[in-house]
N, C-alpha and C. Protein backbone atom coordinates (compact mmCIF):
# COMPACT_ATOMS: atom_id res chain seq x y z
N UNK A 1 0.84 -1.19 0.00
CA UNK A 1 0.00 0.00 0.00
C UNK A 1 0.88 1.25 0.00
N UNK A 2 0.02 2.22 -0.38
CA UNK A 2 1.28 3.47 -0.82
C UNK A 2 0.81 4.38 0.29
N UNK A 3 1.33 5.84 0.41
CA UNK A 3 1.22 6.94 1.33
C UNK A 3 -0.54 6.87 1.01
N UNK A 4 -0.87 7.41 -0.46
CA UNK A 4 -2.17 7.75 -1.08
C UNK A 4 -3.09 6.99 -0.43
N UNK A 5 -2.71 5.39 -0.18
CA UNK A 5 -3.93 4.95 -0.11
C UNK A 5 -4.06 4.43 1.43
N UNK A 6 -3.03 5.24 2.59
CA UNK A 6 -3.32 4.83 3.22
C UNK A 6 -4.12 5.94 4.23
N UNK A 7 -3.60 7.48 3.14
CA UNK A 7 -4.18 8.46 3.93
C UNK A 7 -5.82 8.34 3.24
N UNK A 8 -5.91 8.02 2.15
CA UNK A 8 -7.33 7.72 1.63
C UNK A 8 -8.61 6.80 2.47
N UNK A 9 -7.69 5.87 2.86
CA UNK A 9 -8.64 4.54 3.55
C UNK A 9 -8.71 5.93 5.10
N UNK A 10 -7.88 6.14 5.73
CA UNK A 10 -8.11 6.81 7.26
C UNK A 10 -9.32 7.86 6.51
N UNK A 11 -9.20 8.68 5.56
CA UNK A 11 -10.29 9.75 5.08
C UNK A 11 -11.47 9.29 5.26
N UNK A 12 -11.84 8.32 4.38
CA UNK A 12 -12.71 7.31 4.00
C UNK A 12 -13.53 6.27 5.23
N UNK A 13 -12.34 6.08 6.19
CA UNK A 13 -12.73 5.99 7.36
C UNK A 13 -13.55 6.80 8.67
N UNK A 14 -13.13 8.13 8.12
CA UNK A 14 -13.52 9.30 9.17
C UNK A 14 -15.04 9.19 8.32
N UNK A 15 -15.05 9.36 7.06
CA UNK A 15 -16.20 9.56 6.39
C UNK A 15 -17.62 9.05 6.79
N UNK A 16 -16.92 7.35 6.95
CA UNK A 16 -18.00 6.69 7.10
C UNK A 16 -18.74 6.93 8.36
N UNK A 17 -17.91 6.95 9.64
CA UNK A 17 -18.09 7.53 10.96
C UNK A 17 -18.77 8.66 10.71
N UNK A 18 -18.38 9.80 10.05
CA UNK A 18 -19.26 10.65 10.28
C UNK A 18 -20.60 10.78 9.42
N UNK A 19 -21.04 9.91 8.72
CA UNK A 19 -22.68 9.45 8.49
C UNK A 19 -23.14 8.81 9.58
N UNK A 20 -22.70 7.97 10.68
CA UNK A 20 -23.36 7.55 11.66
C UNK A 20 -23.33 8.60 13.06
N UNK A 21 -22.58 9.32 12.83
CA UNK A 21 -22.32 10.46 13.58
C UNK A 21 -22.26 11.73 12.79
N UNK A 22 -23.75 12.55 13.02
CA UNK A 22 -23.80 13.45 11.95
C UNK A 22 -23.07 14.92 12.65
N UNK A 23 -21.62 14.61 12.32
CA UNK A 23 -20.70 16.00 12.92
C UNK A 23 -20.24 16.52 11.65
N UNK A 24 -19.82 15.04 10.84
CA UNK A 24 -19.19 15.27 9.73
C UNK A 24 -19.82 15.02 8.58
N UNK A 25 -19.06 16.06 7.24
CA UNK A 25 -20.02 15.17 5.89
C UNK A 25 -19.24 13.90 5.37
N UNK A 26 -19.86 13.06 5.77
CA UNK A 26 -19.32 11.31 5.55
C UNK A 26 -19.12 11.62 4.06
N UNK A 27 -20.30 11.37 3.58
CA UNK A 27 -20.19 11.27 1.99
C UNK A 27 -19.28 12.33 1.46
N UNK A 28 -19.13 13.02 1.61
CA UNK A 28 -18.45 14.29 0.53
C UNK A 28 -17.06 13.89 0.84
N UNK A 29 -16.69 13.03 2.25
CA UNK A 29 -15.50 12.90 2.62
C UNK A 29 -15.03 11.78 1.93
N UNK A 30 -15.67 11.01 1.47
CA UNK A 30 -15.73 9.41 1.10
C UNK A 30 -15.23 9.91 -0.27
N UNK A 31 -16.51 10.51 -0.73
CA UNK A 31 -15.83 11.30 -2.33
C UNK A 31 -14.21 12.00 -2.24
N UNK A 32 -14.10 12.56 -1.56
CA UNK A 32 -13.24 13.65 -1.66
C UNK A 32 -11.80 12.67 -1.02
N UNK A 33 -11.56 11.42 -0.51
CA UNK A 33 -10.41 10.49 -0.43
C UNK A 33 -10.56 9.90 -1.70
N UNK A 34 -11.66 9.35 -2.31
CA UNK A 34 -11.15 9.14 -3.13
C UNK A 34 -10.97 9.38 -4.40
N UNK A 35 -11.36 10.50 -4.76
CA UNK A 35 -10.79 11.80 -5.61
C UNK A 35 -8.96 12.23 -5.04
N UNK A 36 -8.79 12.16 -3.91
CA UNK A 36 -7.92 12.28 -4.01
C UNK A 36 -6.46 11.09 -4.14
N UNK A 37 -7.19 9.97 -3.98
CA UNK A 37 -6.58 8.74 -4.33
C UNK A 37 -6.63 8.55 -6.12
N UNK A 38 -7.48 9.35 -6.77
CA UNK A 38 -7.35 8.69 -7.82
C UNK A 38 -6.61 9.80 -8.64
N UNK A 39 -6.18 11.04 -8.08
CA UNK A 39 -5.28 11.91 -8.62
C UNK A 39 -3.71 11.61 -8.70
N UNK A 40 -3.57 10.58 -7.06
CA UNK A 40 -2.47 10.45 -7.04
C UNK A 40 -2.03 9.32 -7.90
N UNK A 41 -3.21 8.16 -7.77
CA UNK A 41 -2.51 7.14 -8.40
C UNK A 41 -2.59 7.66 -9.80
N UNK A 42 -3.75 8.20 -10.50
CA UNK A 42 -3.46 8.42 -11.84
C UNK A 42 -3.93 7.33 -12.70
N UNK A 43 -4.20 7.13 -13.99
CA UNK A 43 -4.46 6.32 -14.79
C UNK A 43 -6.12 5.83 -14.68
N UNK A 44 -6.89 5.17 -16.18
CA UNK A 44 -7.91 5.72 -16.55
C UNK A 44 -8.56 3.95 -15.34
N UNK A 45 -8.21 2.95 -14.74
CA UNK A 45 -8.56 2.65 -13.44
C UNK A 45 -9.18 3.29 -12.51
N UNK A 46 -8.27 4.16 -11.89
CA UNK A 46 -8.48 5.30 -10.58
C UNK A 46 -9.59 5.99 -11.03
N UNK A 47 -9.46 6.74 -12.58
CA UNK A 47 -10.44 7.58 -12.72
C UNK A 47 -11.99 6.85 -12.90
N UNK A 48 -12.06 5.72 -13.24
CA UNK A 48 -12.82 4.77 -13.65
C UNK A 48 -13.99 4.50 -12.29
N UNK A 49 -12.65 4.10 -11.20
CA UNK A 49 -13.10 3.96 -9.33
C UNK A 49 -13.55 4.87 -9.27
N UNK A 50 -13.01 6.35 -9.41
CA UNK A 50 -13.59 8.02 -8.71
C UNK A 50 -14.86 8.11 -9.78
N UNK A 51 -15.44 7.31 -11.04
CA UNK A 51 -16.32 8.07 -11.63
C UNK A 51 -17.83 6.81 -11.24
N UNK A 52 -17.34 5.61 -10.63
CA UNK A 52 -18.38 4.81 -10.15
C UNK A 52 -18.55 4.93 -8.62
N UNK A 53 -17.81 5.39 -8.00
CA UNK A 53 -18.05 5.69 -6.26
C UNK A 53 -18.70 6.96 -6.40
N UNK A 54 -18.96 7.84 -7.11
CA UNK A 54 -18.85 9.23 -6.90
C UNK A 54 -20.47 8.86 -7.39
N UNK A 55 -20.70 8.07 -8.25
CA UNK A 55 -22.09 7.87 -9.06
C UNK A 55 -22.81 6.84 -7.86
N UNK A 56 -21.88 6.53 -7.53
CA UNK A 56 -22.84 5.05 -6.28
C UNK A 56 -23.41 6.32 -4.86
N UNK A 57 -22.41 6.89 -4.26
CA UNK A 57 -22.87 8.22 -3.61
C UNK A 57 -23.64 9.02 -4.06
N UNK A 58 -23.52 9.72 -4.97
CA UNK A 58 -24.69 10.73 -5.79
C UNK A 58 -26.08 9.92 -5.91
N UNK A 59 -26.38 8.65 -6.05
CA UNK A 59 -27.32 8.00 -6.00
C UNK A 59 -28.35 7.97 -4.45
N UNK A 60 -26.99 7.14 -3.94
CA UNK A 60 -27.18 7.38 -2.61
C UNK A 60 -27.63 8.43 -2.33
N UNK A 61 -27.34 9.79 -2.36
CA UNK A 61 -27.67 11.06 -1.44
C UNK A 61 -29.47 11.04 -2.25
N UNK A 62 -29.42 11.05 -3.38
CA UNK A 62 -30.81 11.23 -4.08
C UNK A 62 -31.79 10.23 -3.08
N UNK A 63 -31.59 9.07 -3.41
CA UNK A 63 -32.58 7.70 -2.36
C UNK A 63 -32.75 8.44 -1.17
N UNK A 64 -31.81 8.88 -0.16
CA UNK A 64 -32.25 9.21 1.38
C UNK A 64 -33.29 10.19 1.10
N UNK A 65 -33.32 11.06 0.32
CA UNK A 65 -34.29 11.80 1.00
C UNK A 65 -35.67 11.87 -0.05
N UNK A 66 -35.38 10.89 -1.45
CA UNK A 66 -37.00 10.49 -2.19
C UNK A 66 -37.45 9.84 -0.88
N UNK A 67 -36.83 8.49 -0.33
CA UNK A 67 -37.76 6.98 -0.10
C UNK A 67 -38.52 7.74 1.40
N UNK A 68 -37.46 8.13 2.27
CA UNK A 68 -37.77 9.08 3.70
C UNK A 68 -38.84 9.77 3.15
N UNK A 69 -38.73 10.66 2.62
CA UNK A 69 -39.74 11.77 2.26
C UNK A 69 -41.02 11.46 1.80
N UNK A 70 -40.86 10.42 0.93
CA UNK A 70 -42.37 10.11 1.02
C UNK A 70 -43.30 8.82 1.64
N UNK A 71 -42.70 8.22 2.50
CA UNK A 71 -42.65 7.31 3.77
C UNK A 71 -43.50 8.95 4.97
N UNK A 72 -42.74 10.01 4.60
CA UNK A 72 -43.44 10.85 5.61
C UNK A 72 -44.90 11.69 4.97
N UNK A 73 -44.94 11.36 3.44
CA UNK A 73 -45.85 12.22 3.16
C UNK A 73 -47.42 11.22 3.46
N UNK A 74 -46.74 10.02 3.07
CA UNK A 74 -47.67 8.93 3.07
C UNK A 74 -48.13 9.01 4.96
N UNK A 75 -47.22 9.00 5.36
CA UNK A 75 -47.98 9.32 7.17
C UNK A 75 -48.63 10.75 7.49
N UNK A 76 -48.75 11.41 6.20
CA UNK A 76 -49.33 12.95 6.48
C UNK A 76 -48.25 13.87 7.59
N UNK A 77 -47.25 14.38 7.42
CA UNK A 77 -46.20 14.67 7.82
C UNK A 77 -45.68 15.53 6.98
N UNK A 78 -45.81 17.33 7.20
CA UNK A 78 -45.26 17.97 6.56
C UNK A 78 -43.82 18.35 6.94
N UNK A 79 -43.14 18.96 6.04
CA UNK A 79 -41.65 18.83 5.73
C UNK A 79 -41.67 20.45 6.72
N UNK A 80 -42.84 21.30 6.82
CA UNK A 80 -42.47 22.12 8.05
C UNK A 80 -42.41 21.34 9.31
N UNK A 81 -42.64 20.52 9.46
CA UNK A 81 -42.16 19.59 10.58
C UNK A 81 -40.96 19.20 11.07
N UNK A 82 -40.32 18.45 9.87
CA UNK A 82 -38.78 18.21 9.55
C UNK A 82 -37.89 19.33 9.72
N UNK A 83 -38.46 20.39 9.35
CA UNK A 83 -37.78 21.75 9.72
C UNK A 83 -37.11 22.11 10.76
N UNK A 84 -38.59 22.11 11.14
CA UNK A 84 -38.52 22.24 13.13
C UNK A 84 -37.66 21.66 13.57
N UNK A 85 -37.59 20.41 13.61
CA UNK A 85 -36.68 19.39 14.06
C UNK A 85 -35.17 19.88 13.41
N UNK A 86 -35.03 20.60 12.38
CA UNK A 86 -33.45 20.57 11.91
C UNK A 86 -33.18 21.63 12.57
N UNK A 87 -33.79 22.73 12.51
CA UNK A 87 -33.77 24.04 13.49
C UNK A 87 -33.33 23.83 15.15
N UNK A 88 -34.33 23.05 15.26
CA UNK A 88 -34.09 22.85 16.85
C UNK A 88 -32.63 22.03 17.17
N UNK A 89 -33.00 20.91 16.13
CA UNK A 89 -31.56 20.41 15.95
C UNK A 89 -30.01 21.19 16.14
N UNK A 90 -29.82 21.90 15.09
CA UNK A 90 -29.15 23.05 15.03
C UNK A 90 -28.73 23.76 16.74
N UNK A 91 -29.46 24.51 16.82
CA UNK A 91 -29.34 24.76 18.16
C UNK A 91 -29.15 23.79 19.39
N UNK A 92 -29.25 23.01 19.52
CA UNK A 92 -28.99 21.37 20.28
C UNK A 92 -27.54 21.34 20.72
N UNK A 93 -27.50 21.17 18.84
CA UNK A 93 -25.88 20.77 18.69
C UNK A 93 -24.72 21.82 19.20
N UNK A 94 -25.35 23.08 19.19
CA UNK A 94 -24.68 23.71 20.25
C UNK A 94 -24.42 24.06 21.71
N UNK A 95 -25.78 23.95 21.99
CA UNK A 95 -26.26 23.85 23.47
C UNK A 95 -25.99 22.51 24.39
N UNK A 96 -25.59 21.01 23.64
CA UNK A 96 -25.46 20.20 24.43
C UNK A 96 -24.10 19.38 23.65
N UNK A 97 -23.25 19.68 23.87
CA UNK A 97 -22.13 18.99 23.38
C UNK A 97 -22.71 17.51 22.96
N UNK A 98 -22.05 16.70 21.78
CA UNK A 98 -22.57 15.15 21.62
C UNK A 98 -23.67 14.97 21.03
N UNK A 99 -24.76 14.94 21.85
CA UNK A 99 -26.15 14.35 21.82
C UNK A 99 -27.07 15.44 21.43
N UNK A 100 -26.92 17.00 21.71
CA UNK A 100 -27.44 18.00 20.99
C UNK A 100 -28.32 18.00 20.04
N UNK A 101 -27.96 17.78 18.97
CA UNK A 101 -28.38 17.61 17.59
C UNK A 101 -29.15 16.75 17.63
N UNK A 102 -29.40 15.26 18.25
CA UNK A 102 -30.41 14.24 18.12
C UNK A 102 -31.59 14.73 19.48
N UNK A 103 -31.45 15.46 20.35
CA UNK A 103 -32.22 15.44 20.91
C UNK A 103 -33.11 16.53 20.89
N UNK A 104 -32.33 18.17 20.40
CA UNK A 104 -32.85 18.95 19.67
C UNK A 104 -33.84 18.73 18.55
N UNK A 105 -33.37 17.77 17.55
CA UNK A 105 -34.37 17.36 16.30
C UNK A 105 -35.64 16.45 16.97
N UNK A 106 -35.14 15.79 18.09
CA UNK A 106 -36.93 15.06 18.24
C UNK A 106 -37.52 16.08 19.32
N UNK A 107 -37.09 16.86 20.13
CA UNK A 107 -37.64 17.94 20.14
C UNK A 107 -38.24 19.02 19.57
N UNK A 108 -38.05 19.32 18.52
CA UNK A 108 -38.39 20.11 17.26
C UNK A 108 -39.59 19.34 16.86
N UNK A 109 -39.42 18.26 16.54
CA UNK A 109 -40.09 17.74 15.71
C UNK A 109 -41.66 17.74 16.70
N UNK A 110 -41.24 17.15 17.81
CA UNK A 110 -42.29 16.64 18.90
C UNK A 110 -42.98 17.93 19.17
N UNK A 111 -42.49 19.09 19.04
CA UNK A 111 -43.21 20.58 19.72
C UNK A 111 -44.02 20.67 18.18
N UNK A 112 -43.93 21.02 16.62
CA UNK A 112 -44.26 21.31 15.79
C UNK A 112 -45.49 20.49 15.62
N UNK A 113 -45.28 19.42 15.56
CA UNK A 113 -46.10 18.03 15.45
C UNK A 113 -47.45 18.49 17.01
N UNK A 114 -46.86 19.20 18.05
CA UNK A 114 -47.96 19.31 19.60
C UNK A 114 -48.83 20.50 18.95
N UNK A 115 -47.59 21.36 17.71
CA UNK A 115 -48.61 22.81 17.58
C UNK A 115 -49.89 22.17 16.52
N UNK A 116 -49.05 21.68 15.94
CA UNK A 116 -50.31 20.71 14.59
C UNK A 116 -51.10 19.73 14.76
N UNK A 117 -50.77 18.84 15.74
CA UNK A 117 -51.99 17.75 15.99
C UNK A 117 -52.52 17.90 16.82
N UNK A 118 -51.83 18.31 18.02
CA UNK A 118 -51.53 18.37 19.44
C UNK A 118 -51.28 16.72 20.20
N UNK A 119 -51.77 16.66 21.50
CA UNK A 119 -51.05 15.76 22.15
C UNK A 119 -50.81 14.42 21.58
N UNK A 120 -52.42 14.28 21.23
CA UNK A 120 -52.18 12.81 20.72
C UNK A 120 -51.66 12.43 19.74
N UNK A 121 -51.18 12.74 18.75
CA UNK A 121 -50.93 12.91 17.66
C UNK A 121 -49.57 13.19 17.49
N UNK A 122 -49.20 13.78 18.39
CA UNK A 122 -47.59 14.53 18.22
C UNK A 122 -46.70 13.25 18.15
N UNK A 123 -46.64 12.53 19.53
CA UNK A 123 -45.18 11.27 19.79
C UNK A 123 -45.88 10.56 18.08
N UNK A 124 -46.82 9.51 17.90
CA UNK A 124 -46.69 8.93 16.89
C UNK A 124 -45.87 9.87 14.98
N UNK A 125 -46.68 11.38 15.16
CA UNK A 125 -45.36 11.50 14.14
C UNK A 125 -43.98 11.93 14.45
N UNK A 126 -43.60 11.95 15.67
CA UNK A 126 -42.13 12.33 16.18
C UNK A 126 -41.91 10.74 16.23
N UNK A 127 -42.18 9.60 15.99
CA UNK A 127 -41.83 8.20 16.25
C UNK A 127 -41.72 8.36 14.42
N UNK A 128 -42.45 8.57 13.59
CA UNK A 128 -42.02 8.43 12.31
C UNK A 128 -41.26 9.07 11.88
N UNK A 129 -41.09 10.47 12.06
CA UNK A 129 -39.98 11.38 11.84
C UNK A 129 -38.94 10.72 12.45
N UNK A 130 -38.60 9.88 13.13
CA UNK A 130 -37.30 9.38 13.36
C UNK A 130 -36.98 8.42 12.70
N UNK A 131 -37.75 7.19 12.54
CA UNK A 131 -37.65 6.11 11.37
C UNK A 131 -36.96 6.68 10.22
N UNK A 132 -37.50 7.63 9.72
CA UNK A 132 -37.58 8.50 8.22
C UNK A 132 -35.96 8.70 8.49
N UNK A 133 -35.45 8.92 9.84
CA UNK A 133 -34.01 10.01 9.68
C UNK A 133 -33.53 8.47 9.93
N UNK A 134 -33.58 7.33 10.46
CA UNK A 134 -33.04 6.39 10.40
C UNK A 134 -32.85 5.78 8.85
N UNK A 135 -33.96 5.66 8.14
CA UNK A 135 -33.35 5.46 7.20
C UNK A 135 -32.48 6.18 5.85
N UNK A 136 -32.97 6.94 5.79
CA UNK A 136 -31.80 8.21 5.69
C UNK A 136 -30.44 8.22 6.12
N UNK A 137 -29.97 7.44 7.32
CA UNK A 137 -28.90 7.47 7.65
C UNK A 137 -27.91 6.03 6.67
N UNK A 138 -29.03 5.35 7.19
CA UNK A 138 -28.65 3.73 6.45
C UNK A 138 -28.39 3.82 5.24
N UNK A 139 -29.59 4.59 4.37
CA UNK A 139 -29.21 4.33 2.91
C UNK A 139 -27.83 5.37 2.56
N UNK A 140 -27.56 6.21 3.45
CA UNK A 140 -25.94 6.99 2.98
C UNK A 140 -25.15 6.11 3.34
N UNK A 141 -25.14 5.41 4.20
CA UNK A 141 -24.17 4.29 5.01
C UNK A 141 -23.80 3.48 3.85
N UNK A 142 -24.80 3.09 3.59
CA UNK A 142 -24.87 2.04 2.17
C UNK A 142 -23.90 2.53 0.89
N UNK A 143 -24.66 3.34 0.78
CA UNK A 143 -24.35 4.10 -0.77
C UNK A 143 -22.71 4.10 -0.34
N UNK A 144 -22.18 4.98 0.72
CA UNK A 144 -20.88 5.14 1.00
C UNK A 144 -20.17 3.87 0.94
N UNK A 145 -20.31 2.59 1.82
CA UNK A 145 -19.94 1.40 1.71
C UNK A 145 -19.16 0.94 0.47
N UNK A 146 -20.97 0.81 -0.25
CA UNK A 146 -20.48 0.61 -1.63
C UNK A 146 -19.29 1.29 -2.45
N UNK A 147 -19.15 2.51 -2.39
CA UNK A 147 -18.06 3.06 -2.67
C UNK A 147 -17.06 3.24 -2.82
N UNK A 148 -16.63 3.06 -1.08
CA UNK A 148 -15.68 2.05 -0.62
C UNK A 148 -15.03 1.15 -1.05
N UNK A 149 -15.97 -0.07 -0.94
CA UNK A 149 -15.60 -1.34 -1.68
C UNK A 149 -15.18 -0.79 -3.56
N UNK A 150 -15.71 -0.29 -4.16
CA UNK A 150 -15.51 0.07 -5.42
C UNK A 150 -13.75 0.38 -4.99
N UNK A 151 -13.65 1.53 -4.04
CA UNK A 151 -12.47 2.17 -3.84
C UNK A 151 -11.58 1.03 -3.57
N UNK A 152 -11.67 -0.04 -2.94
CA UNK A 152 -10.96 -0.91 -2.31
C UNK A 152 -10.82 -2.01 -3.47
N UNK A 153 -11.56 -2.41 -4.53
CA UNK A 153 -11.11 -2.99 -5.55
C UNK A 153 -10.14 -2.11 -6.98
N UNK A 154 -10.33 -1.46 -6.50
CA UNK A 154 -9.52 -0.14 -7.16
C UNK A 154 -7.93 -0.19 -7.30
N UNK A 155 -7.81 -0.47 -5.72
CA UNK A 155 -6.93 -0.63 -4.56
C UNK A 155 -5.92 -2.04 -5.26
N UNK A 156 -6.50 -2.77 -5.30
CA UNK A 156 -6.20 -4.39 -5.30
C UNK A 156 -5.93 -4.11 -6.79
N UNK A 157 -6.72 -3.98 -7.68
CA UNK A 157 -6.39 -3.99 -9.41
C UNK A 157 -4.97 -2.99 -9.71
N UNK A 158 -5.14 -1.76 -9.06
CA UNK A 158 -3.96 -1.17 -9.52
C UNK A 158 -2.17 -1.26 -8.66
C-alpha cells in the first residue's frame, strides 16, 4: 500500500463515521479520499473507481431523501415539521455537546407536530420522523460502503 492509499482509507474511514455520527459530511469525505486517491494514483482505473463511487454516492444522497420523504408524506407529515426538528436540531448541537443535535431534532419535531396535531398525535409523528431520519442514515451508510468497496477494488487492481 502506498502513502495515497493509506491516507485515503483513514479519510474514507472518518467519512463513514461521520454518516453515523452526523458531525461530519461522511459522503463528501468518502468522495473527496477518493478523488484524491485517484489523482495520485493516476491512470484511466483510478479515474474509472472516482467516476463509479462518486455515481454510487450521488445515487445514494438522491434515495435518502425520495424513499424518507415520502414514507413521511404517506404518514401525512409535513416537511415544516422536519424543519422544526433541523432548526431545533441546530441549536442542540450547540447547546449540548454530543447528543445536541439528536435530541434537539426530536424535540423540534415533537413541539411542531404538539402545535399541529396536538397531544395525541404529536409522539406517533415524532416516532415516524425518526424512522424517516433512520433510514436516511442507512441508505448513505450504504451508498458510502459501496463506494468504498468500489475504492478498495480499485486498490487491489492497480
Amino acid at each position: 500500500m502506498t502513502t495515497a492509499d493509506l491516507i485515503a482509507a483513514l479519510v474514507i474511514a472518518v467519512g463513514l463515521v461521520g454518516i453515523l455520527v452526523p458531525i461530519l459530511p461522511g459522503s463528501i469525505l468518502v468522495v473527496a479520499a477518493i478523488l484524491g486517491w485517484a489523482v495520485a494514483e493516476g491512470g484511466a482505473t483510478a479515474w474509472t473507481v472516482f467516476a463509479v463511487a462518486t455515481t454510487l454516492v450521488v445515487a445514494g444522497a438522491v434515495v435518502k431523501y425520495v424513499v424518507p420523504g415520502r414514507r413521511l408524506q404517506v404518514a401525512g407529515i409535513p416537511a415544516t415539521t422536519q424543519w422544526a426538528g433541523v432548526a431545533l436540531g441546530v441549536v442542540g448541537f450547540f447547546v449540548v455537546p454530543v447528543v445536541g443535535l439528536f435530541l434537539g431534532f426530536v424535540l423540534g419535531v415533537y413541539l411542531a407536530e404538539l402545535a399541529r396535531v396536538g397531544s395525541s398525535g404529536a409522539w406517533p409523528s415524532t416516532v415516524h420522523s425518526l424512522k424517516a431520519v433512520g433510514t436516511s442514515i442507512v441508505i448513505e451508510l450504504v451508498a458510502a460502503v459501496a463506494a468504498t468497496w468500489v475504492w478498495v477494488y480499485g486498490v487491489v487492481v492497480t
